[in-house]
Protein backbone atom coordinates (compact mmCIF):
# COMPACT_ATOMS: atom_id res chain seq x y z
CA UNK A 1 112.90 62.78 113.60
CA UNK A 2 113.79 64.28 110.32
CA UNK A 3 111.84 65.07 106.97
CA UNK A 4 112.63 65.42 103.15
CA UNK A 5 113.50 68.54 101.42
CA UNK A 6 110.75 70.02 99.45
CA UNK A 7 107.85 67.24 100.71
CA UNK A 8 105.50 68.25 103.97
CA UNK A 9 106.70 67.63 107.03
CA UNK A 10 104.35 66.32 109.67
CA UNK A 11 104.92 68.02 113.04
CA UNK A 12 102.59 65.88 116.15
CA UNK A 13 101.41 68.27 119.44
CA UNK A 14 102.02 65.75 122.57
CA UNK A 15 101.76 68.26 125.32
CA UNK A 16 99.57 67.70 128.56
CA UNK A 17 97.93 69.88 131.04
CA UNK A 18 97.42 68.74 134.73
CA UNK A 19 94.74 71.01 135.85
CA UNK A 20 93.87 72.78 132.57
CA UNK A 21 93.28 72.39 128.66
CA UNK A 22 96.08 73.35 126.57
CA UNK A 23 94.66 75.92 123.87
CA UNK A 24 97.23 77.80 121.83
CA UNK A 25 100.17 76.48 120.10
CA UNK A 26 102.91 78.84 118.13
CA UNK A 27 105.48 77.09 115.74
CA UNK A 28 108.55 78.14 114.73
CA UNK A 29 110.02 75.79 112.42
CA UNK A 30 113.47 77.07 112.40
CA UNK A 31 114.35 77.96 108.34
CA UNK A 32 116.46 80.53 107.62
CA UNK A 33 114.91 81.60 104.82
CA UNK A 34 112.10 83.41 105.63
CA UNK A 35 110.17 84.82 108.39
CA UNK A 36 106.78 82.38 107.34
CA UNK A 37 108.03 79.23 108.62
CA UNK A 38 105.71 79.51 111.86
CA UNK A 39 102.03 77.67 112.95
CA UNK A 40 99.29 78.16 114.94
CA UNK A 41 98.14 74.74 114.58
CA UNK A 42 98.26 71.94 116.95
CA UNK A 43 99.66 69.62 114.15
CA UNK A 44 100.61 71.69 111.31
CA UNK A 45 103.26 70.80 108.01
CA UNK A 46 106.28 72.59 107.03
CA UNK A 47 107.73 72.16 103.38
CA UNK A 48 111.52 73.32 103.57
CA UNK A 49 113.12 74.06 99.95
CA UNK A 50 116.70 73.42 101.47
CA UNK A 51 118.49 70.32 103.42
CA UNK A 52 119.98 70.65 106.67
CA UNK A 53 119.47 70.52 110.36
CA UNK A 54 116.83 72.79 111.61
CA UNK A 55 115.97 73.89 114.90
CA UNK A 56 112.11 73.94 116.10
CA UNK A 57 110.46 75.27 118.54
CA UNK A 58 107.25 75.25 120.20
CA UNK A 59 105.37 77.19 122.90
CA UNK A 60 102.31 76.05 124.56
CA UNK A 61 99.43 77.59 126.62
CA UNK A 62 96.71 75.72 128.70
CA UNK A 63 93.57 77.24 129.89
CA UNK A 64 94.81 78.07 133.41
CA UNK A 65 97.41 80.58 131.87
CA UNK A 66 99.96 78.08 132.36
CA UNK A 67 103.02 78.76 129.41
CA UNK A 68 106.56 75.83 128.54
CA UNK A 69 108.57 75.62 125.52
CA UNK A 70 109.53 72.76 123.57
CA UNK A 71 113.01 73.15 121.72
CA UNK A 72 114.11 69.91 119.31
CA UNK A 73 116.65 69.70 115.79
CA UNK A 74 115.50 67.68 113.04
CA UNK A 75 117.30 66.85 109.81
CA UNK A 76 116.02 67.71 106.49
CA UNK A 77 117.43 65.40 104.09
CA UNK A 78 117.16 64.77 99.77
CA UNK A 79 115.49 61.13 100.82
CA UNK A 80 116.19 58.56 102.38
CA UNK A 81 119.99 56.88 102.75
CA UNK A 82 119.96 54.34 99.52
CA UNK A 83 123.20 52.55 98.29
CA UNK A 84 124.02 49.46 96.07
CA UNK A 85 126.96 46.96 96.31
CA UNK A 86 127.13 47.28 92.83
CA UNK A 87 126.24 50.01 89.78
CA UNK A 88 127.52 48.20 86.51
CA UNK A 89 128.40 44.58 86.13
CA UNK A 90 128.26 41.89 83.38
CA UNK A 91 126.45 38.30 83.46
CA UNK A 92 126.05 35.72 80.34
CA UNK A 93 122.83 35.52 78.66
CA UNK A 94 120.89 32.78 80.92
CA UNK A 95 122.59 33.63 83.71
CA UNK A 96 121.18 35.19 87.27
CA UNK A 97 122.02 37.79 89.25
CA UNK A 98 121.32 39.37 92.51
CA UNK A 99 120.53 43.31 93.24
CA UNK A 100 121.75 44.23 95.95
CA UNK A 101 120.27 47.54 97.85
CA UNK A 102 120.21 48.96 101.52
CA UNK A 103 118.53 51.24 103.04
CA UNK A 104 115.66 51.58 105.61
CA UNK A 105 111.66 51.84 103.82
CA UNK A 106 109.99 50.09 101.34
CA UNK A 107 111.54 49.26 97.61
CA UNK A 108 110.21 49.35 94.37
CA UNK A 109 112.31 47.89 91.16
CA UNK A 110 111.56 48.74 88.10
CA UNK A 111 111.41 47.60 84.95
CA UNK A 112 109.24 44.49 86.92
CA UNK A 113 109.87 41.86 84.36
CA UNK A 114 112.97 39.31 84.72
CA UNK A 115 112.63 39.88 88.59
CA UNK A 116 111.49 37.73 91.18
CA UNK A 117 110.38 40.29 93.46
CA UNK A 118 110.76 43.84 92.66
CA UNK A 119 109.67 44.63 96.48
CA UNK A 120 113.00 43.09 97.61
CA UNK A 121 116.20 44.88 98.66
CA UNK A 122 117.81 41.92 97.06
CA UNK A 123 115.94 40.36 93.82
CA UNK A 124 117.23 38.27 91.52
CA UNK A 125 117.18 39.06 87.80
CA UNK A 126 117.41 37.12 84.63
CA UNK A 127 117.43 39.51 81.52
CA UNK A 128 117.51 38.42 78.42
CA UNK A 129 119.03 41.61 77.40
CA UNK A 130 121.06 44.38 78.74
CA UNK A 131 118.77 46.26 81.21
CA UNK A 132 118.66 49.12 83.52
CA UNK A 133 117.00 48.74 86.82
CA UNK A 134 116.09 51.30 88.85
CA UNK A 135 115.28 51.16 92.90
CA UNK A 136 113.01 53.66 94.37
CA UNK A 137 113.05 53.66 98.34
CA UNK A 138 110.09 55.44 100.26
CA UNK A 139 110.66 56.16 104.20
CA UNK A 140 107.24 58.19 105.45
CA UNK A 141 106.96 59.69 102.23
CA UNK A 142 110.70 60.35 101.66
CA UNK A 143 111.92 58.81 98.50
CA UNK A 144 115.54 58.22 97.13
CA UNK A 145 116.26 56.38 93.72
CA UNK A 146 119.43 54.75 92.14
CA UNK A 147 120.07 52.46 89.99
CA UNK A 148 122.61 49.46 88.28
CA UNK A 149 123.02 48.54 84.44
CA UNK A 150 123.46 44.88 84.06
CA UNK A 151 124.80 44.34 80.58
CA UNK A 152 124.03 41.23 79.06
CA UNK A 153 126.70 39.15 76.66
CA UNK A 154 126.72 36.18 74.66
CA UNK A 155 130.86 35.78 75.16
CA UNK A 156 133.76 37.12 76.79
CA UNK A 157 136.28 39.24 75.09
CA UNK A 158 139.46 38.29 75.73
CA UNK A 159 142.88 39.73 73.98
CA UNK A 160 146.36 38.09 75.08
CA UNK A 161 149.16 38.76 72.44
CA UNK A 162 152.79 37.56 73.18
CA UNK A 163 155.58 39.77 74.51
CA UNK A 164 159.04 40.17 74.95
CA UNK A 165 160.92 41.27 78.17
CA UNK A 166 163.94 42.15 79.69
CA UNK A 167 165.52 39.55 81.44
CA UNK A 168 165.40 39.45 85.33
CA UNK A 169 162.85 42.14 84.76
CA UNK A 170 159.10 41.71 86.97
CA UNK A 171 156.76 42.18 84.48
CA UNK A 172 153.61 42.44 84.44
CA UNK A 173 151.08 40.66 81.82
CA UNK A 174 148.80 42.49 79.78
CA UNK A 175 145.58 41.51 78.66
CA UNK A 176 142.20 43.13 77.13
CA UNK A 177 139.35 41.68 78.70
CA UNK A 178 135.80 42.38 79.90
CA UNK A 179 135.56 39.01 82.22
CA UNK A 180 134.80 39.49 85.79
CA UNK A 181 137.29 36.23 86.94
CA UNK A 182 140.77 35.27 85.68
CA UNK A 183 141.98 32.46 86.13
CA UNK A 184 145.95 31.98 84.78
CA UNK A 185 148.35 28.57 84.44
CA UNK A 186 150.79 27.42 85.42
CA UNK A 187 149.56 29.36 88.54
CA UNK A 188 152.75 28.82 89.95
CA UNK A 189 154.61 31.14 87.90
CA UNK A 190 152.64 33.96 88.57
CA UNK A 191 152.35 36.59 91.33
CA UNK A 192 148.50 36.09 92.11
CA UNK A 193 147.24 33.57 89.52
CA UNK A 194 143.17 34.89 90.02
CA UNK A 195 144.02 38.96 88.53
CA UNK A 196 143.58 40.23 85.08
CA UNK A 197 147.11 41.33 85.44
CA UNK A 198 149.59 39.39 87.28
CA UNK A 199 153.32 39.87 87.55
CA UNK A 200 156.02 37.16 86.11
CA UNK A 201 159.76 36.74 85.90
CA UNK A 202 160.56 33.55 83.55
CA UNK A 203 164.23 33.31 82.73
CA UNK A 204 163.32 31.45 79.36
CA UNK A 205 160.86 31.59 77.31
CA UNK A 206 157.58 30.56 78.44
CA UNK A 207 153.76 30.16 77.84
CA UNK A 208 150.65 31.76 80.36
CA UNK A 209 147.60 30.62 79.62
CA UNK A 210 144.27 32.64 81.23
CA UNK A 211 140.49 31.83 81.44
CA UNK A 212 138.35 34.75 81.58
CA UNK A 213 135.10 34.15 83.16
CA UNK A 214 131.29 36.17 82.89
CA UNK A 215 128.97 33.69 84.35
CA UNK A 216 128.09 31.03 82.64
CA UNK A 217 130.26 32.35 79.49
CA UNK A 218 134.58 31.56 79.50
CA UNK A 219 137.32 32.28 77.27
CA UNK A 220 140.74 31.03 77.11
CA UNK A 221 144.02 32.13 75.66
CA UNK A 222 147.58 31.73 75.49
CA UNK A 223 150.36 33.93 75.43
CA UNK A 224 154.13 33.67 74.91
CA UNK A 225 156.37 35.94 77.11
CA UNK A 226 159.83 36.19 75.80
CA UNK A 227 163.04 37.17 77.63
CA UNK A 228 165.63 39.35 75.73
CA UNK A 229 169.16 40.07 77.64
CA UNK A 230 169.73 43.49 78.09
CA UNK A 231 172.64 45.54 75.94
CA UNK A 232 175.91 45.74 77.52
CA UNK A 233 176.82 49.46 78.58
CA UNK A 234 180.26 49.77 79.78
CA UNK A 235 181.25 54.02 80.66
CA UNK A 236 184.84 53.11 80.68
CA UNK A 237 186.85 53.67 83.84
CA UNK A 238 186.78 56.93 86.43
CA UNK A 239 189.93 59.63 85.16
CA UNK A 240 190.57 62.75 86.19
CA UNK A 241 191.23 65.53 83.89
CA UNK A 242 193.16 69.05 84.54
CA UNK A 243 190.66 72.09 85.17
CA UNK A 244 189.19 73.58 81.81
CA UNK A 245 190.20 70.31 79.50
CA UNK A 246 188.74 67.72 77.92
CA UNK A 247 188.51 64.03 79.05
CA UNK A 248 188.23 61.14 76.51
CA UNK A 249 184.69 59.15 76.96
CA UNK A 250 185.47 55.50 76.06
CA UNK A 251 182.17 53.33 76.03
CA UNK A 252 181.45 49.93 75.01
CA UNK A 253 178.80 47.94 74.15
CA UNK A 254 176.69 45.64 71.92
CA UNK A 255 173.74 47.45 71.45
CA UNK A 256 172.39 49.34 67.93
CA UNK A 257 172.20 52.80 69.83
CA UNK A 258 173.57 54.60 72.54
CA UNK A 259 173.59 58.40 74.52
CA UNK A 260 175.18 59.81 77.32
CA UNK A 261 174.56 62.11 79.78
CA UNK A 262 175.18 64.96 80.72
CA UNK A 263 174.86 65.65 76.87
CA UNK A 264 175.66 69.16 77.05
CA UNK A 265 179.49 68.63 77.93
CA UNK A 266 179.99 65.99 75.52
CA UNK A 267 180.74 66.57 71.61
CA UNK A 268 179.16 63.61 69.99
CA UNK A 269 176.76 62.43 72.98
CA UNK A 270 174.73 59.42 70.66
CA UNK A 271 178.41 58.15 70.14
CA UNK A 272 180.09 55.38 71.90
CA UNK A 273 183.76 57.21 72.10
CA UNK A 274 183.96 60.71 72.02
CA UNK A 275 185.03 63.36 74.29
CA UNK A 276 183.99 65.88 76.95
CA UNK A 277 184.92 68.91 79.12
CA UNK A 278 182.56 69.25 82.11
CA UNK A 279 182.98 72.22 84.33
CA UNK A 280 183.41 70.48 87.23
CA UNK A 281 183.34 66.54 88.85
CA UNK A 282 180.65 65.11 87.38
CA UNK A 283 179.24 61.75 86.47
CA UNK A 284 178.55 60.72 82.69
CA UNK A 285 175.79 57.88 82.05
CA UNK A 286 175.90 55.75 79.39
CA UNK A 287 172.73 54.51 78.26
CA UNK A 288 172.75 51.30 75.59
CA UNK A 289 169.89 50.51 73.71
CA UNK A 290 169.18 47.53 71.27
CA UNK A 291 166.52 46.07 68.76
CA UNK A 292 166.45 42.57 70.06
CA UNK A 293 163.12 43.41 71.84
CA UNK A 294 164.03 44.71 75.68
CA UNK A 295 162.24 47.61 75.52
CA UNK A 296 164.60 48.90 78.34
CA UNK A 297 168.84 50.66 78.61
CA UNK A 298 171.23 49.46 80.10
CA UNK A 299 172.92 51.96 81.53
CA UNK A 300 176.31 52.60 83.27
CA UNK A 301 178.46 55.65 84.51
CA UNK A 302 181.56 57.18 84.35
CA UNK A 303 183.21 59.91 86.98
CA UNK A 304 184.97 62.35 85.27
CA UNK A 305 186.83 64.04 88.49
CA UNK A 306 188.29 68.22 87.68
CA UNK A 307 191.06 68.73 89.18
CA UNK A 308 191.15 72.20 91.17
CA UNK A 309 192.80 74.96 88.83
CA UNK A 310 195.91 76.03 89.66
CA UNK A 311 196.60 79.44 91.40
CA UNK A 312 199.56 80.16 90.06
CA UNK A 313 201.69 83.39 91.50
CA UNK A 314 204.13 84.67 90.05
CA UNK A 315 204.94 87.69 92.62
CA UNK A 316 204.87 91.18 92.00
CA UNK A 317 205.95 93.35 89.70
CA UNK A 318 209.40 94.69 91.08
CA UNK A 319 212.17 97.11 89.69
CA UNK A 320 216.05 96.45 90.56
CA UNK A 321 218.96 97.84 89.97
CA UNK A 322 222.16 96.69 87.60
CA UNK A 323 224.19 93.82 89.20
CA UNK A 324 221.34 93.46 91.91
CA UNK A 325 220.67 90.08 93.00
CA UNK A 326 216.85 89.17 92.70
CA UNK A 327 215.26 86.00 94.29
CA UNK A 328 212.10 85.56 92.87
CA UNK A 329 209.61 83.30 94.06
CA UNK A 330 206.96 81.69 92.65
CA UNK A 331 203.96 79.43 94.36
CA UNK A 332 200.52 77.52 93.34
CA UNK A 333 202.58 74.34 91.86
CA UNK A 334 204.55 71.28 92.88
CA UNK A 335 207.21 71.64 90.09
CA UNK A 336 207.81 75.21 87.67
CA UNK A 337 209.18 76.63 84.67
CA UNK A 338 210.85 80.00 84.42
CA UNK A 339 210.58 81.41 80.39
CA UNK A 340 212.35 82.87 79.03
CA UNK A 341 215.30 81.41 80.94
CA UNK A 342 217.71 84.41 80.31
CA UNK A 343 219.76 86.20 83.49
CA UNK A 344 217.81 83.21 85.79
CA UNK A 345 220.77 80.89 87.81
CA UNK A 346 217.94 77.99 87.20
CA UNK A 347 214.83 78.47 85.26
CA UNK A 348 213.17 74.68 86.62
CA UNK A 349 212.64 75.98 90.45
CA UNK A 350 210.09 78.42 91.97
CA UNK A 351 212.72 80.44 93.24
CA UNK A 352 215.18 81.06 90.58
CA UNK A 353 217.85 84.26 91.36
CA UNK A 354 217.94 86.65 88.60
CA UNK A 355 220.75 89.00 88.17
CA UNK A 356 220.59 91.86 85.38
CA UNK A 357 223.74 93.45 84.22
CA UNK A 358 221.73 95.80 81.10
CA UNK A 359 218.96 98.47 82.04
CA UNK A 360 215.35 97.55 80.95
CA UNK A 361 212.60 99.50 81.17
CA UNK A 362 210.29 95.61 81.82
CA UNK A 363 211.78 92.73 81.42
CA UNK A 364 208.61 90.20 81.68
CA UNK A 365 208.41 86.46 82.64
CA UNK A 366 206.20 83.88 82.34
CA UNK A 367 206.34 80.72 85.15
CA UNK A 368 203.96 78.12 84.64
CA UNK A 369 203.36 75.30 87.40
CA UNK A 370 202.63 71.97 87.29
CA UNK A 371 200.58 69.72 90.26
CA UNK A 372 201.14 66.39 91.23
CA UNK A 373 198.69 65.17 88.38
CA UNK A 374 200.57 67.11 85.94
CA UNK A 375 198.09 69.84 84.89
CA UNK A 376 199.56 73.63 84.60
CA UNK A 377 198.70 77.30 84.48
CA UNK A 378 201.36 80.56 84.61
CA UNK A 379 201.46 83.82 85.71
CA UNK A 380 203.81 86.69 84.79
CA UNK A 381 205.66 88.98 86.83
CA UNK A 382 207.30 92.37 85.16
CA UNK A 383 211.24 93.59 86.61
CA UNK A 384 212.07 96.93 85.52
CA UNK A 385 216.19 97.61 85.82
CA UNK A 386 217.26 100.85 86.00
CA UNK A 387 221.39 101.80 85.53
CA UNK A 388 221.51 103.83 88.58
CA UNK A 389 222.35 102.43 92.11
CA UNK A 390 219.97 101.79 94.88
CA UNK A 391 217.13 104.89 94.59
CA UNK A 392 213.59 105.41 95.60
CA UNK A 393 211.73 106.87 92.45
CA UNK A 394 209.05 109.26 93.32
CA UNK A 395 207.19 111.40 90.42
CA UNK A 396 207.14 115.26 90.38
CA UNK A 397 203.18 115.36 89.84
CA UNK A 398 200.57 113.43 89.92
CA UNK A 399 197.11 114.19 89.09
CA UNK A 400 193.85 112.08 91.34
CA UNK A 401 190.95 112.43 89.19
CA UNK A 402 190.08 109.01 89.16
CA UNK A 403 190.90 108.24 85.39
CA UNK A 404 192.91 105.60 85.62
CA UNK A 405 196.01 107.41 85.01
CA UNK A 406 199.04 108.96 87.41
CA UNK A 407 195.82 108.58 90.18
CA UNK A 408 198.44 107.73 92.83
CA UNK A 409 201.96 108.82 94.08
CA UNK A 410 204.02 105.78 94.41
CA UNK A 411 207.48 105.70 95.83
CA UNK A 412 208.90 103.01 93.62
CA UNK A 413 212.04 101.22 95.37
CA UNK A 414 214.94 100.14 92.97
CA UNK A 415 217.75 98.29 94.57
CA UNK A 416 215.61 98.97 97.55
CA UNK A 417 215.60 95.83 100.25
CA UNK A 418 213.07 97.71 102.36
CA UNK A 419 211.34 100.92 103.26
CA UNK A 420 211.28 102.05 106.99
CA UNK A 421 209.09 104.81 105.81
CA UNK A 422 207.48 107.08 102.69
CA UNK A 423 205.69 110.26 104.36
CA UNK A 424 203.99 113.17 102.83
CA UNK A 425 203.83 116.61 104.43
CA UNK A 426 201.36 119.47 103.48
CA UNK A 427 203.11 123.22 102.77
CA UNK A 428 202.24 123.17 106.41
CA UNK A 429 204.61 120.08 107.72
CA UNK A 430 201.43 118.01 108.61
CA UNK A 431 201.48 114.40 108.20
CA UNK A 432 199.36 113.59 105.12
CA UNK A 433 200.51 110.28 104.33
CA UNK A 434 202.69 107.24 105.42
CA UNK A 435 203.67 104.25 104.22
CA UNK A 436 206.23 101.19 104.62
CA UNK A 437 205.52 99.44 101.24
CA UNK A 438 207.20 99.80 97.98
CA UNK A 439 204.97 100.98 95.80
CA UNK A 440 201.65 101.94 97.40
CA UNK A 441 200.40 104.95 96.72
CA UNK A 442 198.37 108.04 97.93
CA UNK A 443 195.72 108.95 96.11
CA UNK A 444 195.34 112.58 97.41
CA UNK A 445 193.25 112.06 100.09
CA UNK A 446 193.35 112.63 104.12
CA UNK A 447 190.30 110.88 106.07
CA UNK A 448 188.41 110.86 102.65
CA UNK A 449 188.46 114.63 102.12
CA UNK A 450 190.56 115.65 99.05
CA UNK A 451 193.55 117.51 99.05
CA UNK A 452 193.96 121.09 97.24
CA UNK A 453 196.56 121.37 94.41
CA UNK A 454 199.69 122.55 95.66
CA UNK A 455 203.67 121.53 96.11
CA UNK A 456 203.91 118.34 98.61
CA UNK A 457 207.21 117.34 100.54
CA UNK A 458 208.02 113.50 100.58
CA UNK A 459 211.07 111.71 102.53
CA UNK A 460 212.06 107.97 102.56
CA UNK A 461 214.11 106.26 104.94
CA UNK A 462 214.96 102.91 103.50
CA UNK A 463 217.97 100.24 103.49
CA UNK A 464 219.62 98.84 100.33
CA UNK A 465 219.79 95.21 98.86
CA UNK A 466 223.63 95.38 100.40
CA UNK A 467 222.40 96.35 103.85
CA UNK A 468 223.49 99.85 103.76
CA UNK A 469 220.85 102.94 104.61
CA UNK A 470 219.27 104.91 102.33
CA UNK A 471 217.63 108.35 102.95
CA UNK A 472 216.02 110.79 100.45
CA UNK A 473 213.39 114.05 100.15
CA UNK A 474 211.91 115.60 97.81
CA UNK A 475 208.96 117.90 96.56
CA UNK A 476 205.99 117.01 93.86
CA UNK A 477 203.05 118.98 92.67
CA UNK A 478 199.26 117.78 93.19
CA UNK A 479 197.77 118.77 90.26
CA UNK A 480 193.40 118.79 89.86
């Protein structure tokens, strides 16, 4: 049970009394939009403004005082459920077609001329010309309406132009056409020879022909599909290149254009040979194009591998004494060079001995080191040489304010094979500071709380490059 939106809805009254008359009826026809929607009537109407399912109820009475309720949902609906196989289609002038509608009531077509029975779901038309016909379906009063434009044309339009492809490419055909049926030769050759657009792969050059169909009306064409090789592309082979240099990018090809990829490392990137310096391993693409008519690159890559950069060490900067002995050693390379080569018993190894037999106040090197693939990078190490014999240096002042200047007291070891200890005593003998490295510092501080100015007492207990002990105090100011 169910009515249509904004059309009266018939509501029927089938109660029965045994033993008395039933003689008052209330209905409540269950819309949410206002408090109206109720009857007294035995077999009232109802127009609701808005679809939906709606929940009615109605209470009897019968003349013995006897009361039941009736509760029951009905659907409000626009009209009745109407669809059509078809909205828009072509015939040929002369030809027939047949409308087809569904739906439950009775139809109307309209305009009723060219139809053989506008009262059928399914009538066949004939128009002379292109028409519109509209189908009205009632159900109890209910009505729904749709409708289908059958265009009417005296031939079929048909466009097929020849092509060229790439060879070993699928490709698919291309045509302009209103028909309804295709029909394409030699059917073999093509994917699905009954689309408007089939697929082909000819290896030489070859002829399609298609029929395009609208009833009683055909057209026929030809086309020629063409297959073009692609360009060669050849990226050159893989290399590997030392960290932060360029690699040399050697393409090849017969095609009118080219560009490679990743463009933003490479100089000249719409030119066959030119070079590159990617930050890292990556892979270069070499796209080839021509003007022979594939409309497609061919493309091909190139790996470009970085080598790791070297981390080259040179050791740390170190003072010695005159006539000391001092093996220096340097890592991060499979082969090195010592420059200048100057007091150095062999400047080609990593761990050359230097001997000085002048006082400098920083005699500097440079090493550089080489890998397996040959790529290099240096580091420099500074030796001070003082004229005196084995001493621990330590300044008389040093001021920590953090500005990048005398910030730290450093015991500085010349001569010096190792330090058993550097300690630091306030005025008061405590412990302030300790240390068994040549040249770390303190930086004024005890458990993060800074130290007053005032005279400090240091001691070092060390042993000499010849093995023998060394032990020295001293006092210094810290000065804020």
């Amino acid at each position: 049970m169910g009515g249509c939106v904004n059309r009266p809805t018939f509501f029927t009254d089938r109660t029965v009394s045994v033993y008395g008359v039933v003689n008052s009826w209330n209905w409540d026809f269950g819309d949410p939009t206002t408090v109206l929607d109720v009857s007294t009537l035995q077999n009232p109407t109802y127009q609701y403004p808005q679809t939906g399912t709606r929940s009615v109820r109605l209470i009897v009475t019968d003349s013995k005082g006897c009361r039941d309720t009736a509760d029951k949902s009905i659907t409000i609906t626009t009209g009745p459920a109407l669809s059509l196989s078809f909205r828009d289609t072509l015939i040929c002038r002369n030809d027939n077609l047949i409308l087809q509608a569904t739906g439950s009531g009775t139809f109307s077509w309209s305009p009723a001329v060219n139809i053989s029975d506008p009262t059928s779901p399914s009538p066949q038309v004939f128009p002379p010309v292109s028409t519109t016909y509209y189908v009205d379906l009632n159900a109890g009063g209910c009505t729904n309406r749709d409708s289908v434009r059958v265009s009417v044309v005296d031939f079929v339009t048909l466009i097929a132009n020849d092509t060229t492809i790439c060879s070993g490419d699928l490709t698919q055909l291309q045509i302009q056409s209103d028909g309804l049926q295709f029909s394409w030769t030699p059917s073999a050759e093509v994917s699905d020879p009954f689309v408007k657009n089939p697929f082909v792969n000819p290896a030489t050059v070859s002829a399609f022909t298609v029929t395009a169909v609208i009833g009683g009306c055909t057209e026929t064409k030809t086309m020629v599909v063409t297959p073009v090789p692609y360009p060669i592309a050849n990226a050159g082979k893989d290399t590997a290149i030392c960290y932060n240099s360029a690699a040399l990018l050697q393409g090849g090809s017969d095609g009118s254009s080219w560009a490679w990829s990743a463009a933003q490392y490479v100089t000249n990137p719409v030119q066959l040979i030119t070079s590159a310096q990617p930050p890292k391993t990556t892979a270069f693409i070499l796209a080839a194009y021509d003007t022979r008519g594939c409309p497609k690159p061919e493309v091909d890559t190139v790996i470009i591998t970085v080598l790791p950069r070297l981390k080259v060490n040179a050791g740390n900067d170190t003072a010695v004494v005159r006539g000391q002995p001092l093996q220096l050693n340097a890592s991060g390379g499979v082969r090195f060079t010592w420059s200048p080569p100057v007091n150095l018993n062999n400047p080609d190894i990593a761990d050359p001995i230097a001997v000085f037999n002048t006082a400098s106040a920083g005699m500097q090197y440079m090493v550089t080191a080489f890998d397996s693939a040959g790529c290099s990078a240096s580091d420099w190490i500074i030796i001070k040489i003082f004229q005196t014999g084995p001493a621990v240096f330590v300044p008389t002042a040093f001021t920590p304010n953090s500005d990048g200047l005398n910030d730290q007291l450093r015991p500085i070891g010349a001569g010096i094979k190792s330090i058993d200890y550097f300690n630091v005593y306030n005025r008061w003998g405590q412990l302030v500071f300790s240390t068994r490295h040549n040249g770390r510092g303190w930086d004024g501080r005890v458990n993060g709380m800074v130290q007053p100015t005032g005279t400090y007492v240091w001691s070092v207990s060390a042993t000499d490059y010849l093995g023998k002990p060394y032990f020295q105090k001293g006092v210094f100011t810290l000065i804020r």
